[in-house]
Protein backbone atom coordinates (compact mmCIF):
# COMPACT_ATOMS: atom_id res chain seq x y z
CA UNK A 1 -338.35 106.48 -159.00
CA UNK A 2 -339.59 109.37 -157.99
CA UNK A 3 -342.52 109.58 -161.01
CA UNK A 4 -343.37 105.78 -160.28
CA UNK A 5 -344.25 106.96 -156.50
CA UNK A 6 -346.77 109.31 -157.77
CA UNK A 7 -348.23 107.09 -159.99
CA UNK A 8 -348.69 104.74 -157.55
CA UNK A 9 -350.65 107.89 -155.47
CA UNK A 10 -353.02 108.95 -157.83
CA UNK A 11 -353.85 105.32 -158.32
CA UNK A 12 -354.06 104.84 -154.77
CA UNK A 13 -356.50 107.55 -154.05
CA UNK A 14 -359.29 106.66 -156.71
CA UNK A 15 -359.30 103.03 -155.46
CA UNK A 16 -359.09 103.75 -152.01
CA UNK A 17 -362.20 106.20 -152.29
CA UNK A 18 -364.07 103.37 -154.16
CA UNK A 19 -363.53 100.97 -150.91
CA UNK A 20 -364.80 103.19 -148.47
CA UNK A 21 -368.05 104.29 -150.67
CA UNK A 22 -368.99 101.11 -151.88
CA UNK A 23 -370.16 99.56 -148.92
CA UNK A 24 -372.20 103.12 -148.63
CA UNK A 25 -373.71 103.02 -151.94
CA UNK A 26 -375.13 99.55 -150.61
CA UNK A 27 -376.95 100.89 -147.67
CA UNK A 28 -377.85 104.23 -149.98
CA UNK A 29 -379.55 101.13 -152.33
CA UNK A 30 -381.32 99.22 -149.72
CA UNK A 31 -379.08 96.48 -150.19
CA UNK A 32 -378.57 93.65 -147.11
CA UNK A 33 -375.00 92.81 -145.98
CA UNK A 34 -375.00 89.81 -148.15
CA UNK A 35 -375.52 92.02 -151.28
CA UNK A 36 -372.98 93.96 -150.25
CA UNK A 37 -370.56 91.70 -150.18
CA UNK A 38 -371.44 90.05 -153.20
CA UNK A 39 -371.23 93.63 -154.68
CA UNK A 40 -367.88 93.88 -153.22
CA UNK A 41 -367.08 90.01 -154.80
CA UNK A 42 -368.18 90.49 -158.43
CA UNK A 43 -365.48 93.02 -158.26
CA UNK A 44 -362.76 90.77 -157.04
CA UNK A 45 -364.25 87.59 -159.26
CA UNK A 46 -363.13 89.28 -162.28
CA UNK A 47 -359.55 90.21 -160.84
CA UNK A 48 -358.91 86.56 -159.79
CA UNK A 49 -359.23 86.02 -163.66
CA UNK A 50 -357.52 88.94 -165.11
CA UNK A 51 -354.65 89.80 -163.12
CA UNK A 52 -352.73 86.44 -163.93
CA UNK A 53 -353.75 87.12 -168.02
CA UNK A 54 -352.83 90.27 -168.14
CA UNK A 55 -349.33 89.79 -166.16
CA UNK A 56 -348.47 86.76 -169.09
CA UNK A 57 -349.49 89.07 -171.67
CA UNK A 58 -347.37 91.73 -170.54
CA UNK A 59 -344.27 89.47 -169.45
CA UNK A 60 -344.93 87.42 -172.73
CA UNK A 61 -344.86 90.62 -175.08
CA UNK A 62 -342.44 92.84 -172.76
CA UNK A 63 -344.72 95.66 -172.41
CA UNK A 64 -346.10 96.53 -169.22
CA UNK A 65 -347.26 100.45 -169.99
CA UNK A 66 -350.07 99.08 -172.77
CA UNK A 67 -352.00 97.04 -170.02
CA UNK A 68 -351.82 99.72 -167.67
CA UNK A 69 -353.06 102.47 -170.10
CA UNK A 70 -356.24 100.07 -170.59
CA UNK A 71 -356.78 99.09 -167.72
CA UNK A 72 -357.13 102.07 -166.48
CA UNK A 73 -359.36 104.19 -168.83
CA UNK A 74 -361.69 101.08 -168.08
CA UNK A 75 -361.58 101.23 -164.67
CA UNK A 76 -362.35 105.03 -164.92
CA UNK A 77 -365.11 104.60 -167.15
CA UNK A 78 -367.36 101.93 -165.25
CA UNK A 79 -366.88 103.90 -162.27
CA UNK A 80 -368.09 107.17 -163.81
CA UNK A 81 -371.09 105.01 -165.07
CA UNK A 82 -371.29 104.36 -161.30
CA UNK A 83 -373.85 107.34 -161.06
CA UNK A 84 -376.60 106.35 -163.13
CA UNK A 85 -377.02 103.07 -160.96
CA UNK A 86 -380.28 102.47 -159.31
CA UNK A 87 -380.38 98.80 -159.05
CA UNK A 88 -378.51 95.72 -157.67
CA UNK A 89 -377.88 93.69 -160.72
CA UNK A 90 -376.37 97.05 -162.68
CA UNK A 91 -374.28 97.97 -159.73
CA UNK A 92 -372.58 94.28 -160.25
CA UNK A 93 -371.85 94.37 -163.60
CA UNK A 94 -370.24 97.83 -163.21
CA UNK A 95 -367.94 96.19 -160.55
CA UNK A 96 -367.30 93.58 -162.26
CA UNK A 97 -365.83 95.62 -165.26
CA UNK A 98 -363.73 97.38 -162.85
CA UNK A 99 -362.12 94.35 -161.96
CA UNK A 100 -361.33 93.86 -165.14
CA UNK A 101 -359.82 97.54 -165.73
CA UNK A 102 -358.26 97.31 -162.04
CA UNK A 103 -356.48 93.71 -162.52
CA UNK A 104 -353.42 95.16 -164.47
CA UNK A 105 -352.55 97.51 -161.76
CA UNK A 106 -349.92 94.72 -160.49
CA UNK A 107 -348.30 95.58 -164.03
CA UNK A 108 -346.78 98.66 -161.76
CA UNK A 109 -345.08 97.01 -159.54
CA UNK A 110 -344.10 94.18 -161.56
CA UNK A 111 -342.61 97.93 -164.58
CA UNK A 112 -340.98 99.31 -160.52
CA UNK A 113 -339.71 95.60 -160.11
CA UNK A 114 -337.81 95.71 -163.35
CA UNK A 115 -336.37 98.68 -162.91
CA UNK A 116 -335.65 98.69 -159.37
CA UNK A 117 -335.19 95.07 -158.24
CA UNK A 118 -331.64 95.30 -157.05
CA UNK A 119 -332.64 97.44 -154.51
CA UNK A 120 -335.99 96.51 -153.46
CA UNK A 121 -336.10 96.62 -150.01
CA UNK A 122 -335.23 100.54 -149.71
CA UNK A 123 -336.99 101.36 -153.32
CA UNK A 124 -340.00 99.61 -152.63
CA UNK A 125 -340.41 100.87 -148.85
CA UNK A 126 -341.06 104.14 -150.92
CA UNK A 127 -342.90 102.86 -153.49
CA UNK A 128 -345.29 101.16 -150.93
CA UNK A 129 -345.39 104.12 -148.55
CA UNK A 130 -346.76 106.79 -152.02
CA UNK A 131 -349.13 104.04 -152.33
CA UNK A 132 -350.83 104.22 -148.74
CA UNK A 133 -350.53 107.95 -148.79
CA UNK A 134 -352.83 107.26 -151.89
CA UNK A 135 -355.28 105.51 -150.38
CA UNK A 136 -355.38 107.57 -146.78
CA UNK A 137 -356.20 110.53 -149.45
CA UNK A 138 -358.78 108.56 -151.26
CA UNK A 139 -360.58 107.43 -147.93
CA UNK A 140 -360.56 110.72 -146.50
CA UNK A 141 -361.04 112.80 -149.72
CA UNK A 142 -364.01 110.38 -150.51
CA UNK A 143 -366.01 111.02 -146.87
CA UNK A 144 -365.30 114.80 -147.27
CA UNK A 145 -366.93 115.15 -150.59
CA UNK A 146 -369.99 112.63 -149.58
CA UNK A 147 -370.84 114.57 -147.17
CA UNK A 148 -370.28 117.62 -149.08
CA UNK A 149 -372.55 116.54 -152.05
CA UNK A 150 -373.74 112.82 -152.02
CA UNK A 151 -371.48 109.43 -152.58
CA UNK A 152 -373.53 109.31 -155.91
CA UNK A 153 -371.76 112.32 -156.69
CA UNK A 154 -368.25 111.28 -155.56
CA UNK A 155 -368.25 108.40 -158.25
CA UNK A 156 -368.21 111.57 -161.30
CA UNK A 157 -364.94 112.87 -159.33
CA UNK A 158 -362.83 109.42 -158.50
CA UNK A 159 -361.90 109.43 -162.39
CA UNK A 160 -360.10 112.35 -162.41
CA UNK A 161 -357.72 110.64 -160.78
CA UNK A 162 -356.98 108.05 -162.07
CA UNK A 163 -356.84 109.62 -166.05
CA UNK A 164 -353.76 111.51 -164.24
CA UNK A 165 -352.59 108.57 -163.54
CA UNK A 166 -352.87 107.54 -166.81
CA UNK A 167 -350.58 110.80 -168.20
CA UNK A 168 -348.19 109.65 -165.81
CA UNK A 169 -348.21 106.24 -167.23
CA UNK A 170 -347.58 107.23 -170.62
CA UNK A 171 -345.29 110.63 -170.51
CA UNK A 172 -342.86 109.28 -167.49
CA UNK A 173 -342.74 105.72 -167.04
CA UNK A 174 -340.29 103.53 -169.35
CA UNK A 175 -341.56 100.83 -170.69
CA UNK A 176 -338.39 98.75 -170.91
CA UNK A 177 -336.08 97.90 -167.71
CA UNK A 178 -332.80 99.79 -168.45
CA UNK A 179 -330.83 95.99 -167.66
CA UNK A 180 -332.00 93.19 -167.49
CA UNK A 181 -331.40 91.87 -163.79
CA UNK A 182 -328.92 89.11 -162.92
CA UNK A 183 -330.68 86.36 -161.55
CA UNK A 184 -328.95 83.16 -161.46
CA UNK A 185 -333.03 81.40 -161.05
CA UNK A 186 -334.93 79.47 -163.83
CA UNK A 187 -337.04 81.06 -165.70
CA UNK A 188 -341.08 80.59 -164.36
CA UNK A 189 -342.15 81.02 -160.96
CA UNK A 190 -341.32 78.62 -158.26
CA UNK A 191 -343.93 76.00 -157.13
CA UNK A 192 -343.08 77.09 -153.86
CA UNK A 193 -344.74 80.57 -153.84
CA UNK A 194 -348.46 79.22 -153.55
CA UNK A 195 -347.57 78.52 -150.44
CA UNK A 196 -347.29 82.08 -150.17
CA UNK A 197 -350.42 83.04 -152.48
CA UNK A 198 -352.64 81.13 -149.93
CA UNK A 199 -350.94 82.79 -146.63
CA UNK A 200 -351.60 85.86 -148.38
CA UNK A 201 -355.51 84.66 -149.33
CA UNK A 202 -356.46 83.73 -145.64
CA UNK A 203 -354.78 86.91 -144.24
CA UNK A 204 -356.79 88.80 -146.79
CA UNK A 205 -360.13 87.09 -146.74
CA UNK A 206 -360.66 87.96 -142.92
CA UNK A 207 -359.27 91.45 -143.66
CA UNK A 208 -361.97 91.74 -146.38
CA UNK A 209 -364.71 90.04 -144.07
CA UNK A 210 -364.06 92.98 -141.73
CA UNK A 211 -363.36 95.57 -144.49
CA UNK A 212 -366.45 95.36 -146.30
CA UNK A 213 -368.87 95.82 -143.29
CA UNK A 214 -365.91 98.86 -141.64
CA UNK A 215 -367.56 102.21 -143.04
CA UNK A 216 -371.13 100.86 -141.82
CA UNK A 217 -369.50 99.91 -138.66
CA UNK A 218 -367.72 103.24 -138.01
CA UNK A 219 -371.08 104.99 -138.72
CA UNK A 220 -372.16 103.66 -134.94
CA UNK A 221 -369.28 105.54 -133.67
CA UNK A 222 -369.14 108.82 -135.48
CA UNK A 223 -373.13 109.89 -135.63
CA UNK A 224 -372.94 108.48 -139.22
CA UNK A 225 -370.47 111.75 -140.89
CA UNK A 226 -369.51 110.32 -143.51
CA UNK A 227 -365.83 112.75 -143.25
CA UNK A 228 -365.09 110.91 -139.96
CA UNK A 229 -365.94 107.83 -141.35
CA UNK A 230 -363.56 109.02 -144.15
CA UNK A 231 -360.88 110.25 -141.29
CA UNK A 232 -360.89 107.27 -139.33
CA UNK A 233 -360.91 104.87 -142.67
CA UNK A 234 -358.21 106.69 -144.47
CA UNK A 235 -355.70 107.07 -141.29
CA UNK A 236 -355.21 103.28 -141.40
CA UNK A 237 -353.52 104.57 -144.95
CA UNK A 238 -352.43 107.73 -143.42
CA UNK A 239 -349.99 105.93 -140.66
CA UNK A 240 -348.68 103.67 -143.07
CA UNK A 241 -346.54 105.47 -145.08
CA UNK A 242 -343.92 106.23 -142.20
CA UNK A 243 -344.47 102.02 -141.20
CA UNK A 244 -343.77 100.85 -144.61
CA UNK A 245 -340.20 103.36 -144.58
CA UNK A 246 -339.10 102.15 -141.42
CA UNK A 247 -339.99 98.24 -142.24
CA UNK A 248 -338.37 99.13 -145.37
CA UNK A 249 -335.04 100.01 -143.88
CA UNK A 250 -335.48 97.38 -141.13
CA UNK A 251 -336.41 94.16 -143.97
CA UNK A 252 -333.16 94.61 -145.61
CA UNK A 253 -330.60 91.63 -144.72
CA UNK A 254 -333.30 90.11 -142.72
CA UNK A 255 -336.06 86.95 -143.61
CA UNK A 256 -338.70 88.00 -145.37
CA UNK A 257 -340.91 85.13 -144.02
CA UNK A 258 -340.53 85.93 -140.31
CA UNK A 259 -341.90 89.66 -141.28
CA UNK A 260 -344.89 88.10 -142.84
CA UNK A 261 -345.15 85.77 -139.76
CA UNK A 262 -345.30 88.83 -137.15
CA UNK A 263 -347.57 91.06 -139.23
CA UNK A 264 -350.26 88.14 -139.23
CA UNK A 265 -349.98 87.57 -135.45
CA UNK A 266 -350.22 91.45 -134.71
CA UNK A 267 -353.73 91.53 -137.06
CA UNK A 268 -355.36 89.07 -134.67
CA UNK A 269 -354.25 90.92 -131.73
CA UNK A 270 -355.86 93.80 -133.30
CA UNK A 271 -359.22 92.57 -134.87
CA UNK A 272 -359.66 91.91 -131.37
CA UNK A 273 -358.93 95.39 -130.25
CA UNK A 274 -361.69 96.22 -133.41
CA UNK A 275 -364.07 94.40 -132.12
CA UNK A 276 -363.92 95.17 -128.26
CA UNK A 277 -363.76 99.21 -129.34
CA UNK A 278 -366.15 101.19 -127.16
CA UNK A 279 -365.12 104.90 -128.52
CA UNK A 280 -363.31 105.89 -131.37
CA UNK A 281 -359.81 106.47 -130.19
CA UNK A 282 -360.33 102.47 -129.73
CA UNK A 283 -361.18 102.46 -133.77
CA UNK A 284 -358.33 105.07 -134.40
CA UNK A 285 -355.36 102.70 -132.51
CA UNK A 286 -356.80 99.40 -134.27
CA UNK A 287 -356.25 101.54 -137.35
CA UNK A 288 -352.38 102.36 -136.37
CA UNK A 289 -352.01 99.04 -135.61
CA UNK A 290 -353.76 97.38 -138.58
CA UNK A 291 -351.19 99.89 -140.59
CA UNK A 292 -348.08 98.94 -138.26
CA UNK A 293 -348.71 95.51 -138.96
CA UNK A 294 -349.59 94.95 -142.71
CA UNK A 295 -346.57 96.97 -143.70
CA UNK A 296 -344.67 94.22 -142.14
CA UNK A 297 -346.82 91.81 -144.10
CA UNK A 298 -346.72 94.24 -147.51
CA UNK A 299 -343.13 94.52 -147.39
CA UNK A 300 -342.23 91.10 -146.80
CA UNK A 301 -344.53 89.49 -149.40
CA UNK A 302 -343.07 92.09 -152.10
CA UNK A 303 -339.07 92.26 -151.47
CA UNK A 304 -339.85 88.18 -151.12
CA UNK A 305 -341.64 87.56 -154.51
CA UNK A 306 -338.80 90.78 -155.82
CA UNK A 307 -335.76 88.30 -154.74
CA UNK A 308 -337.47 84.90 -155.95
CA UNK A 309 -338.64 85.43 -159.14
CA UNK A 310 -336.87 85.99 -162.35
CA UNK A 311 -337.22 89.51 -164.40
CA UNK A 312 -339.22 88.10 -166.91
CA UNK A 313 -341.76 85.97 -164.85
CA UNK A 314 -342.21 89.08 -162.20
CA UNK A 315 -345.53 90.06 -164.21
CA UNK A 316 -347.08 86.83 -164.07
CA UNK A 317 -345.70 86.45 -160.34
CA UNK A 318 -347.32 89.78 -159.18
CA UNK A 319 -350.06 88.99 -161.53
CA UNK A 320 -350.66 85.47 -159.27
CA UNK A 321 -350.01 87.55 -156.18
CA UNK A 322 -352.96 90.14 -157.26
CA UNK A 323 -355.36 87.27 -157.86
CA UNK A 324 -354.64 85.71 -154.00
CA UNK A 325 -355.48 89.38 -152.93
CA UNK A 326 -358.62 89.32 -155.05
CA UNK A 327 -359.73 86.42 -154.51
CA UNK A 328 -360.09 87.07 -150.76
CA UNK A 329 -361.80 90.02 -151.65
CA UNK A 330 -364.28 87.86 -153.10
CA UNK A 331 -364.53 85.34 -150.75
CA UNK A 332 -364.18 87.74 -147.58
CA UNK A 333 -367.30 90.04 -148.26
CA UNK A 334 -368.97 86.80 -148.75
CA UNK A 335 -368.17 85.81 -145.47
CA UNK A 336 -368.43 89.31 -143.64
CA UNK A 337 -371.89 89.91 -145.00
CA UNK A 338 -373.50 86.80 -144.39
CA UNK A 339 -371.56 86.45 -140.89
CA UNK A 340 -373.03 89.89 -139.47
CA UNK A 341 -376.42 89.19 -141.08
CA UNK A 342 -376.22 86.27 -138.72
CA UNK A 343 -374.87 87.10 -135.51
CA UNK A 344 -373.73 90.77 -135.63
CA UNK A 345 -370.72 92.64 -137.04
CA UNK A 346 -368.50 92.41 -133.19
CA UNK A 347 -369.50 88.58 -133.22
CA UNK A 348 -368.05 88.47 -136.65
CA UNK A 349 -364.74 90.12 -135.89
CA UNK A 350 -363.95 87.62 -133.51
CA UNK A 351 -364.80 84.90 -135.49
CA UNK A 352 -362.52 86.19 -138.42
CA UNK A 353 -359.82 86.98 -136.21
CA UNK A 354 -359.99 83.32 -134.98
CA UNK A 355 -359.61 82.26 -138.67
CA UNK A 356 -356.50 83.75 -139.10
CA UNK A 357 -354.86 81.39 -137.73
CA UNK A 358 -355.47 79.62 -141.15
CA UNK A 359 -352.58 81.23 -142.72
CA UNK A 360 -349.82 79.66 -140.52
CA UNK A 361 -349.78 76.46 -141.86
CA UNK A 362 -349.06 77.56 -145.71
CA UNK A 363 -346.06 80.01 -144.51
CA UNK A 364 -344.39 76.84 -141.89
CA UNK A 365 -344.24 75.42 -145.05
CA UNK A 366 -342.65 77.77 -147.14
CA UNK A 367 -340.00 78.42 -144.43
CA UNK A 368 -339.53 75.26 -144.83
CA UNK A 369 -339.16 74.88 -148.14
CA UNK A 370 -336.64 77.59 -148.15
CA UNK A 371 -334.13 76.27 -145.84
CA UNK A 372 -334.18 73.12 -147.82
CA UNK A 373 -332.96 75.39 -150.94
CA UNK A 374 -330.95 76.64 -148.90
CA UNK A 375 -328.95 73.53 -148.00
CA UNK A 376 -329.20 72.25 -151.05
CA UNK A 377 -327.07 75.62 -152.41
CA UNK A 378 -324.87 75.07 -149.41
CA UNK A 379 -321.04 73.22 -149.99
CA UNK A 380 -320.94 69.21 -150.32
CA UNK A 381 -321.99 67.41 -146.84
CA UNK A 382 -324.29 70.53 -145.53
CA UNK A 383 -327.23 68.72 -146.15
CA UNK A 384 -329.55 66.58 -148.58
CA UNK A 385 -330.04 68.59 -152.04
CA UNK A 386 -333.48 69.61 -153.07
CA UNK A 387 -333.78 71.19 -156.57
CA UNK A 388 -336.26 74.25 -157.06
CA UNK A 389 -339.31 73.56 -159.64
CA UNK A 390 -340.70 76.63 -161.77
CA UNK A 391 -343.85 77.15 -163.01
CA UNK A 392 -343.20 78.19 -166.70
CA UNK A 393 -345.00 80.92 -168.30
């Protein structure tokens, strides 16, 4: 497990640095918040198409390392190319490739699913808690170093990391699960889980609405350093590792759903908190919040899609699950750009947060859903009988 968690870290930390200088690069080009989002989209456009193709693919053929390995050197490469962009229409065709590159990531936790399944709550706690540490290294390595030379720069440096992470790939990760897990569940993915795709799209699109406007918005706070932007980005990712261990422990033996549920209802109370901030130890407990919160949301969505779907579905599942996430990362830049062109970035905070409430109708359902499985498992005369419909590969 232990070489898994540092894959997961180096991949973390050049994706994380690519979030936080994106939005940067923008304002560096002269580009409006509506081109900045749509920057931010073309990235998550190609995702929404890739991540599902290249989780088949890899459940179909039973190799998950392959689709990594390319992925990756893609990603890599269009962000190196990163620094010879001067213009709009470049800049979204290099995001756009790494989408592409980026969508097999999910292959990871679908190869740490395989492997580790019978476990997951525990295992993946750790798993997800390498991964923030990632990212809170990224954010902060990425405002340290744009400062130090210039965010143009950063983008010949954010590779490095992630070819380690492609040595890791290849010289410690199996390929193969060492058993196959015993799952008494048809083979596909349930019908039932879109339900929890589109909880996981609304949650994400006003996360992304936010997201995609935050470095630009912690510039008014910090006298525009990019480090503390970095600092105060990054220790959203920086808290969350010792969350995502304690919700780890605390998930197992409990409903996943009702985790999900309480994470979502702690965002809003927190946008809010963003968007009345008036110093930055305001910014700084929205982000230990934000990171409280989503680990609940994180854990619950993974150990859930971990204990519902069969082995050899998983990278198709996670592949689905990857394409919710991008897809709001299309949609929500959309929305945060054009939103805070319009009526400012605190106006559009509020509005978002107010949106959230979006998500609660798709995971009532699931819940409910699930208890009628649940009956219809249970002994003769505890209830009417539903049968359980798959999605086949």
């Amino acid at each position: 497990m232990l070489y898994f968690n540092i894959t997961t870290l180096f991949s973390g930390i050049g994706f994380a640095a690519l979030v936080l200088l994106t939005p940067l690069f923008a304002a560096d080009l002269n580009l409006s918040f509506t081109q900045t989002g749509i920057a931010i989209a073309s990235f998550a456009f190609s995702m929404i198409v890739f991540s599902p193709l290249w989780g088949s693919l890899s459940d179909r053929l039973g190799k998950r390392k392959i689709f990594l390995i390319a992925g990756s050197l893609l990603f890599a490469l269009s962000t190196f190319l990163l620094i010879y962009v001067h213009d709009f229409q470049t800049l979204i065709l290099l995001r756009f490739l790494q989408g592409v590159g980026y969508a097999a990531t999910p292959m990871l936790t679908a190869l740490f699913s395989d492997h580790f399944g019978s476990q997951s709550a525990r295992n993946f706690s750790f798993f997800s808690a390498a991964s923030s540490l990632g990212w809170g290294v990224g954010s902060l390595l990425a405002g340290a170093l744009g400062d130090l030379f210039s965010v143009r720069a950063v983008f010949a440096i954010i590779p490095v990391f992630t070819i380690i992470s492609i040595f890791l790939i290849h010289f410690t990760l199996p390929d193969h699960p060492t058993s196959q897990s015993k799952s008494t569940k048809g083979e596909g993915i349930p019908n039932k889980l879109f339900y929890l795709f589109a909880t996981i799209f609304t949650r994400q699109g006003m996360a992304m609405a936010l997201w995609s406007v935050f470095p630009i918005y912690l510039q008014s706070f910090v006298n525009n350093s990019l480090f503390m932007v970095g600092l105060i980005s990054g220790s959203n990712m920086l808290f969350q590792p010792a969350f995502m261990l304690l919700v780890g422990r605390f998930a197992e033996g409990r409903e996943k759903l009702r985790l999900i549920f309480f994470g979502i209802i702690g965002t809003i109370i927190t946008f809010v908190v963003y968007a009345s901030a008036t110093q930055v130890w305001h910014m700084i407990l929205g982000q230990a919040m934000i990171a409280f919160f989503w680990s609940f949301i994180f854990i619950g969505i993974n150990v859930y899609l971990i204990e519902e779907v069969p082995q050899k579905s998983r990278g198709k599942a996670f592949g689905y699950f990857q394409a919710a996430l991008t897809a709001a990362t299309a949609i929500g830049p959309l929305l945060g750009g054009t939103l805070s062109d319009a009526v400012g970035i605190h106006k559009m905070i509020l509005i978002v947060s107010g949106l959230l409430v979006f998500s609660f109708p798709f995971l009532l359902r699931l819940q409910y859903l699930d208890r009628m499985t649940k009956r219809s498992a249970a002994p003769s005369g505890a209830g009417p009988v539903v049968v359980e419909q798959h999605l086949h590969p």
